[in-house]
Protein backbone atom coordinates (compact mmCIF):
# COMPACT_ATOMS: atom_id res chain seq x y z
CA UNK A 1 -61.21 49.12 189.82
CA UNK A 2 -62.03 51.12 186.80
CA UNK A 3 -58.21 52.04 185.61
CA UNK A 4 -57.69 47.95 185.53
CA UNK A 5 -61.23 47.89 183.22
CA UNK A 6 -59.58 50.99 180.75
CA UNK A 7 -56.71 49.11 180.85
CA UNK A 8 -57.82 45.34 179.69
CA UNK A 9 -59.90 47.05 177.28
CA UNK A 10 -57.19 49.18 175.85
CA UNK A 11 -55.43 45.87 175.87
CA UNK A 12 -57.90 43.74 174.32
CA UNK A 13 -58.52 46.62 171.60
CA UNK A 14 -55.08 46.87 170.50
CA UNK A 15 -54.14 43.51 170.37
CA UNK A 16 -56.00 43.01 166.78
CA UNK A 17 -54.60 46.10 165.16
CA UNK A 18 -50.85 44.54 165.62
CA UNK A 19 -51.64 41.63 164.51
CA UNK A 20 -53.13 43.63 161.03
CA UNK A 21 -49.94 45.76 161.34
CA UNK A 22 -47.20 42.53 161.36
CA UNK A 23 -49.24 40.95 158.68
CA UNK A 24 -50.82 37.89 160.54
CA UNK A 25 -54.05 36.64 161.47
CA UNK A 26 -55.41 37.00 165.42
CA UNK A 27 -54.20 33.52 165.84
CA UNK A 28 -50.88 33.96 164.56
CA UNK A 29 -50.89 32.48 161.52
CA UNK A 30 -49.72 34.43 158.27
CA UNK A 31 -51.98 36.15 156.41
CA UNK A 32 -52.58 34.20 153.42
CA UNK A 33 -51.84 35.80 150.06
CA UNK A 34 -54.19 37.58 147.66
CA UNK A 35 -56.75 35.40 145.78
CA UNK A 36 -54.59 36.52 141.90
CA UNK A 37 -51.63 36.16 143.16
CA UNK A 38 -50.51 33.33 141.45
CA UNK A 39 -47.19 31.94 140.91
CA UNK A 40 -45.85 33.85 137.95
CA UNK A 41 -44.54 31.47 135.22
CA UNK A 42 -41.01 31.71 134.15
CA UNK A 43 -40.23 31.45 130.36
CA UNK A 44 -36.58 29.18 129.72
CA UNK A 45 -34.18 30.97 127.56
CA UNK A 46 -35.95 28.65 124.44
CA UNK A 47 -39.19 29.79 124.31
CA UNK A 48 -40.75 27.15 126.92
CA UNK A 49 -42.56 27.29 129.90
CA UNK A 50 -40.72 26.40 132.84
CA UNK A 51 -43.97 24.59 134.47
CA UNK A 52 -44.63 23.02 131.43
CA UNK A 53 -41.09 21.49 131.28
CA UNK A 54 -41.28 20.64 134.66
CA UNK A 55 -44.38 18.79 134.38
CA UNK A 56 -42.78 16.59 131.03
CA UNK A 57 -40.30 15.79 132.70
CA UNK A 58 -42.04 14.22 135.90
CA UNK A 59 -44.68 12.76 133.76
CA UNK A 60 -41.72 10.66 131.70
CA UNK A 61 -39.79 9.95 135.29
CA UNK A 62 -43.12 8.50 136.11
CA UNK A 63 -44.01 6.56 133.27
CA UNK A 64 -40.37 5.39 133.51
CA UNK A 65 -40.63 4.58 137.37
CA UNK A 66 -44.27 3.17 136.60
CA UNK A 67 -42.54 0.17 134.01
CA UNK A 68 -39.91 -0.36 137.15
CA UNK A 69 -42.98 -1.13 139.48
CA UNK A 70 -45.05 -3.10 137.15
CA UNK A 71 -41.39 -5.37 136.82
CA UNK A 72 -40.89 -5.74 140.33
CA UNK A 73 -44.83 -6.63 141.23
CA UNK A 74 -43.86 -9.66 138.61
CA UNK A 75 -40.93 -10.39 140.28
CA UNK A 76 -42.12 -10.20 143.84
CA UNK A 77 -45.03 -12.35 142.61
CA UNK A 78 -42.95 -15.41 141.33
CA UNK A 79 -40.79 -15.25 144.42
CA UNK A 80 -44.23 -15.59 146.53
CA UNK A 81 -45.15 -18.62 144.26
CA UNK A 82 -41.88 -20.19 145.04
CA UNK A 83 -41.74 -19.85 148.40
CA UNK A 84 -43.30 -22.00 151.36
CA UNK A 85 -45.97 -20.31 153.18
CA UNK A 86 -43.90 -19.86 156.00
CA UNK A 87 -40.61 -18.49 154.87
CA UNK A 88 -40.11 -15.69 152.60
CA UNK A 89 -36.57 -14.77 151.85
CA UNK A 90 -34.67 -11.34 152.85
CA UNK A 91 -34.63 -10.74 149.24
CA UNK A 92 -38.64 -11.11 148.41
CA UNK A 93 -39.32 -8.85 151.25
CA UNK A 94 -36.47 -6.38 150.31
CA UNK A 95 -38.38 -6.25 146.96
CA UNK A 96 -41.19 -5.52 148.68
CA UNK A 97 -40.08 -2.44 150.02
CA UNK A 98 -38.63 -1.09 147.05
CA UNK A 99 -42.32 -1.37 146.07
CA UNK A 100 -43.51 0.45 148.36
CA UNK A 101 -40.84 3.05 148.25
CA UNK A 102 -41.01 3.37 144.51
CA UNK A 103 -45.27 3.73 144.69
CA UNK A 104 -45.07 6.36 147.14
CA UNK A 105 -42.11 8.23 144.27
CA UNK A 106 -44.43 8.04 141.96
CA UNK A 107 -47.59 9.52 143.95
CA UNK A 108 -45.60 11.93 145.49
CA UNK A 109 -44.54 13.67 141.90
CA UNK A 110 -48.14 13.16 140.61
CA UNK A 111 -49.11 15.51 143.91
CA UNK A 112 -46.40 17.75 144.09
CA UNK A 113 -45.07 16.87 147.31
């Protein structure tokens, strides 16, 4: 009975120190990095920063993508208007869904998805 006990305990004490030694948590998840350890920012060959492009760039696709939406919505609204309460056209719900598809673009560059 007592070389089982040694045993489970030797067990249970070692199990921790390989999770330390392979870098992961005692749940198996992996460790997560240092608190400073920040993405280092990467300087283009003309002076910029690489982030800062990045971000330019997304903010015009959006503001681009953002006059597309507001065009459809207008569109998609005088369809509605035109159409009987019971029938809406393959088209007006098409639009719809480029909507949709185009809004969730948009929020997933402002997020960084």
């Amino acid at each position: 009975m007592q070389p089982i006990l040694r045993r489970n305990a030797l067990v249970l004490w070692v199990l921790p120190l390989t999770a330390v030694a392979q870098n992961r948590q005692p749940d198996g998840l992996p460790a997560p990095p240092p608190a400073g350890a920040d993405r280092a920012d990467v300087t283009l060959p003309n002076g910029k920063s690489q982030r800062d492009e990045i971000l330019k760039a997304e903010h015009e696709q959006n503001l681009k993508d953002a006059a597309r939406l507001a065009s459809l919505a207008d569109e998609l609204k005088e369809a509605m208007e035109k159409e009987d309460r019971f029938v809406l056209s393959l088209n007006t719900i098409k639009k719809a869904e480029e909507i949709e598809k185009l809004a969730r673009k948009i929020l997933g560059r402002m997020r960084h998805d």
